[in-house]
Protein backbone atom coordinates (compact mmCIF):
# COMPACT_ATOMS: atom_id res chain seq x y z
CA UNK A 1 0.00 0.00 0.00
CA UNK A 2 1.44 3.35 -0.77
CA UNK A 3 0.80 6.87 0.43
CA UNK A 4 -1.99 7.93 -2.27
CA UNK A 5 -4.53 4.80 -1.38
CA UNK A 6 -3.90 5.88 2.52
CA UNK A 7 -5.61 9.08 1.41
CA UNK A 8 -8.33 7.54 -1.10
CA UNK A 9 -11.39 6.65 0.77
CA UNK A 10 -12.29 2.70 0.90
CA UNK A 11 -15.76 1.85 -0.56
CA UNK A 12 -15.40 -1.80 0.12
CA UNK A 13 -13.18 -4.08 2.05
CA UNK A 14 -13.78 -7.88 1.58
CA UNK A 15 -11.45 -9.83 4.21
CA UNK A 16 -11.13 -13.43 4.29
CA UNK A 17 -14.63 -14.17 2.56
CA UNK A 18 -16.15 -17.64 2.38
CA UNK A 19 -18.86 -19.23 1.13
CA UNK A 20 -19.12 -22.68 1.54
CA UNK A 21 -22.00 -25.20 0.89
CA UNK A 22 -22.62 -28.97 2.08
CA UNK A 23 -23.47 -30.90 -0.35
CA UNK A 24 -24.86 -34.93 -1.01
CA UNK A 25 -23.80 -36.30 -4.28
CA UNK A 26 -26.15 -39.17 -4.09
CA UNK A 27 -22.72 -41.63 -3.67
CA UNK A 28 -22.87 -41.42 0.92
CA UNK A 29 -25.14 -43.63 3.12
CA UNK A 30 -27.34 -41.19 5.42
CA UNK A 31 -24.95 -41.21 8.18
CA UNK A 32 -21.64 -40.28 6.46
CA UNK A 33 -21.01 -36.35 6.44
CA UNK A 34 -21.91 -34.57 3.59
CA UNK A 35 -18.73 -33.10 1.58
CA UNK A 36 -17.90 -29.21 1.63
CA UNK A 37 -18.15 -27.30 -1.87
CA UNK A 38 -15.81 -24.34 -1.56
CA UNK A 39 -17.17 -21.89 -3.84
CA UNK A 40 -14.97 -19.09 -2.36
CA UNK A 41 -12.41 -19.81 0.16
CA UNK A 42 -10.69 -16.52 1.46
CA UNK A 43 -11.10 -13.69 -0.60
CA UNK A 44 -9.39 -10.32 0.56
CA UNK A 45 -9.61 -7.00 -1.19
CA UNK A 46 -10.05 -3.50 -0.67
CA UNK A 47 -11.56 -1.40 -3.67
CA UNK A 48 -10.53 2.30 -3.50
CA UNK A 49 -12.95 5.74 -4.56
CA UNK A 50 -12.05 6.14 -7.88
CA UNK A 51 -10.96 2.18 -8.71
CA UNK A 52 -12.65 -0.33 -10.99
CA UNK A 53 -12.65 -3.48 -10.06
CA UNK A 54 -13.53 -6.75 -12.20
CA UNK A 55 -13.52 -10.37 -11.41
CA UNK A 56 -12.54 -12.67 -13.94
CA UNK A 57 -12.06 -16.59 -13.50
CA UNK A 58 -12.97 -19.64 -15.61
CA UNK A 59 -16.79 -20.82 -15.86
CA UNK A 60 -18.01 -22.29 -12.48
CA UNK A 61 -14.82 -20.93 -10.11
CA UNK A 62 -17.49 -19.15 -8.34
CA UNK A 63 -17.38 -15.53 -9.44
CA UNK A 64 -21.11 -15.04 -9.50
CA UNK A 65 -21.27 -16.98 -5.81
CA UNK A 66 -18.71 -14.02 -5.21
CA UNK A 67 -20.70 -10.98 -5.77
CA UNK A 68 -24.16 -12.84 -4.51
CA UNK A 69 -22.57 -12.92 -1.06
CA UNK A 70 -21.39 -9.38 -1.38
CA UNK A 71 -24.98 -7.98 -2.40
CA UNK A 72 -26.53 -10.65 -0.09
CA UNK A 73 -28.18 -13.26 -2.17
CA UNK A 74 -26.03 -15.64 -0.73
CA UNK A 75 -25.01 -16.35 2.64
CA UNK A 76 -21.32 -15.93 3.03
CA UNK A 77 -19.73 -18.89 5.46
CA UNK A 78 -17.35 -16.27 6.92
CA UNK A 79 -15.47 -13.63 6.43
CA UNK A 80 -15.97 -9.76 6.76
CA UNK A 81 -17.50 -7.39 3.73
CA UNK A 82 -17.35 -3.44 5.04
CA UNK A 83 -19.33 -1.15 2.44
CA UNK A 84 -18.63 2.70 3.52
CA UNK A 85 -18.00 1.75 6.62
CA UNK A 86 -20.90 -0.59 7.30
CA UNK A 87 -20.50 -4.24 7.85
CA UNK A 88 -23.07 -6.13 5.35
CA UNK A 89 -22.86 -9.18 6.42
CA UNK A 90 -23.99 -8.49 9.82
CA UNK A 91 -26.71 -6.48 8.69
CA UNK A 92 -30.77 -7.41 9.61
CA UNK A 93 -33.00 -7.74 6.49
CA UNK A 94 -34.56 -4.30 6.51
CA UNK A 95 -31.08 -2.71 7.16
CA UNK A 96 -30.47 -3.86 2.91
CA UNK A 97 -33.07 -1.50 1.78
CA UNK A 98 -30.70 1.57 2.07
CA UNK A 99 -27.46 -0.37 1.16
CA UNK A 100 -29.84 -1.72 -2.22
CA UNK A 101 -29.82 1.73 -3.64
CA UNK A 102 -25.98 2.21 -3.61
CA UNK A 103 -25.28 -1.78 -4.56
CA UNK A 104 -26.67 -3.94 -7.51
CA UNK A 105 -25.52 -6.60 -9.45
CA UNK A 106 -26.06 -7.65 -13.05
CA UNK A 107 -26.44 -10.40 -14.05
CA UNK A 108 -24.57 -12.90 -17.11
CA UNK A 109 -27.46 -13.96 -18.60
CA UNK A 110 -29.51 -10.44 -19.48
CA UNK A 111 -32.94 -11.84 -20.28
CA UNK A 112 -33.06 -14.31 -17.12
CA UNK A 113 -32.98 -11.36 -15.05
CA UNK A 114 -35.43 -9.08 -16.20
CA UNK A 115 -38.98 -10.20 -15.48
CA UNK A 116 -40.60 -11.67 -18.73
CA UNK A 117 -43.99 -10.12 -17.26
CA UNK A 118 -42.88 -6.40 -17.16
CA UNK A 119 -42.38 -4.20 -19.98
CA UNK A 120 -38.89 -2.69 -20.06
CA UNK A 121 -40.12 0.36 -18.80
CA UNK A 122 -41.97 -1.21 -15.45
CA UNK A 123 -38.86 -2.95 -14.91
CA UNK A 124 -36.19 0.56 -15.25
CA UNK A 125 -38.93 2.04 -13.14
CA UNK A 126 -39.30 -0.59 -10.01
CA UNK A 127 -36.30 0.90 -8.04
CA UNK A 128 -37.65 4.57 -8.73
CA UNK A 129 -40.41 3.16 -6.89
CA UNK A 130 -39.23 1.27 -4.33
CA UNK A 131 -36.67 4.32 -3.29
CA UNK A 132 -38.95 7.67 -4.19
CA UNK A 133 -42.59 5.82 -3.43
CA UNK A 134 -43.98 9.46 -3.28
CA UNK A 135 -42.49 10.67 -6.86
CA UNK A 136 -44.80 11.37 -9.27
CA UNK A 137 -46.18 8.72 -11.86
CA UNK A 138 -45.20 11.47 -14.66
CA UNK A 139 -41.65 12.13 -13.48
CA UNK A 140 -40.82 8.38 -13.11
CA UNK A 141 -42.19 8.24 -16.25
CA UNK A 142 -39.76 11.09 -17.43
CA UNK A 143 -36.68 9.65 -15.83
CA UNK A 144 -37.32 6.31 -17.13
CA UNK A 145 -37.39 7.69 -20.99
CA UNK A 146 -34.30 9.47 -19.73
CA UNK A 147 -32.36 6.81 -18.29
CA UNK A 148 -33.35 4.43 -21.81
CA UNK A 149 -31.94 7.44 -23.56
CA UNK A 150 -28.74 7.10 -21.97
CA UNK A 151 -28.41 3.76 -22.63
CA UNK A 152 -29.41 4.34 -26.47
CA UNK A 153 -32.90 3.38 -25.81
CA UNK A 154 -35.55 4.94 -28.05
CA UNK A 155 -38.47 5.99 -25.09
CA UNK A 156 -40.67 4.89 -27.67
CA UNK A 157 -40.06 1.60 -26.74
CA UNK A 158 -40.69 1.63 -23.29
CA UNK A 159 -43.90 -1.06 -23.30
CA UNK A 160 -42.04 -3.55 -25.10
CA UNK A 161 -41.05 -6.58 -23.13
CA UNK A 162 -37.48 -8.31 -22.77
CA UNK A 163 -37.89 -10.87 -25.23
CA UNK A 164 -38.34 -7.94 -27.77
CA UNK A 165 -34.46 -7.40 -27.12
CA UNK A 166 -31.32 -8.24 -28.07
CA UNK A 167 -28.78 -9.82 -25.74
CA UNK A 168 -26.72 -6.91 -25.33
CA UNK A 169 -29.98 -4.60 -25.34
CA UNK A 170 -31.04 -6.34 -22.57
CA UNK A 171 -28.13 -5.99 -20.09
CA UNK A 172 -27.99 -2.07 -20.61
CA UNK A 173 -31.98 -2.36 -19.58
CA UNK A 174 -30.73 -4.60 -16.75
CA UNK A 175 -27.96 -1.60 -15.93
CA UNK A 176 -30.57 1.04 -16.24
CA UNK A 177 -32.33 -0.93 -13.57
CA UNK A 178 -29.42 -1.62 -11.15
CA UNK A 179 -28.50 2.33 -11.60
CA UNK A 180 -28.72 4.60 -8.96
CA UNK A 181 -32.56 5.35 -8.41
């Protein structure tokens, strides 16, 4: 570490992460132990303001188990993940909501994640919701058609659905949803 991170502010420290999982291959008797999938085993790093960081490993090393335990969609075996100063992993349920608005993930496969049910617009527009319940219809509507636009989204496309997408068209609608409400 030299002297310019010590002055850079930390956004997230990850020390010593784990997430492990017991599993039954079908091959033990009931009374034999169940054997112990690492998915990730010990994973330290400290992102800095101002840093990008990306995770890349072959298919199934558990990069997507990774960032599920650092957003919470997984339950991490041990370990210690700090987000501005607040320690997510010890956090209650309804303690997220705040966290939620300032952490998202996307996911690899763009049209798995985005409800088939919603139109692209409903979808961009659920976190407006959830974090500004008292804006008004019109100006989610507004910022919506905004936020499409910056994405190189026509806003007259905003009742289509997902399968109405490309692959790549669908993960910047995914971003536009994970943005900052």
């Amino acid at each position: 570490m030299n002297a310019v991170t010590e002055q850079r502010k930390v956004l997230l420290e990850i020390a010593d992460l784990k997430v492990h999982f017991d599993i039954k291959d079908g091959k033990q008797w009931f009374w034999q132990p169940s054997k112990t999938l690492k998915a990730v085993d010990g994973v330290t790093l400290r992102l800095y303001e101002g840093e990008t960081l990306g995770v890349v490993g072959e298919s199934g090393c558990g990069k997507s188990t990774f960032a599920r335990a650092i957003i919470g969609l997984v339950k991490a075996t041990d370990g210690k993940v700090v987000w501005l100063g607040k320690d997510l992993l010890g956090m209650k349920q309804e303690e997220w909501r705040d966290v939620r608005s300032d952490i998202q993930m996307i996911f690899q496969d763009p049209l798995a994640s985005l409800n088939p049910r919603m139109t692209i617009g409903e979808i961009i527009a659920e976190p407006l919701r959830t974090y500004h319940p008292k804006m008004p219809r019109q100006e989610v509507r507004d910022r919506v058609k905004a936020m499409m636009m910056k994405v190189g989204l026509l806003p007259n496309l905003i009742n289509r659905y997902p399968h109405e997408f490309s692959g790549g068209q669908c993960q910047r609608i995914g971003h536009r949803a994970g943005a900052d409400p």
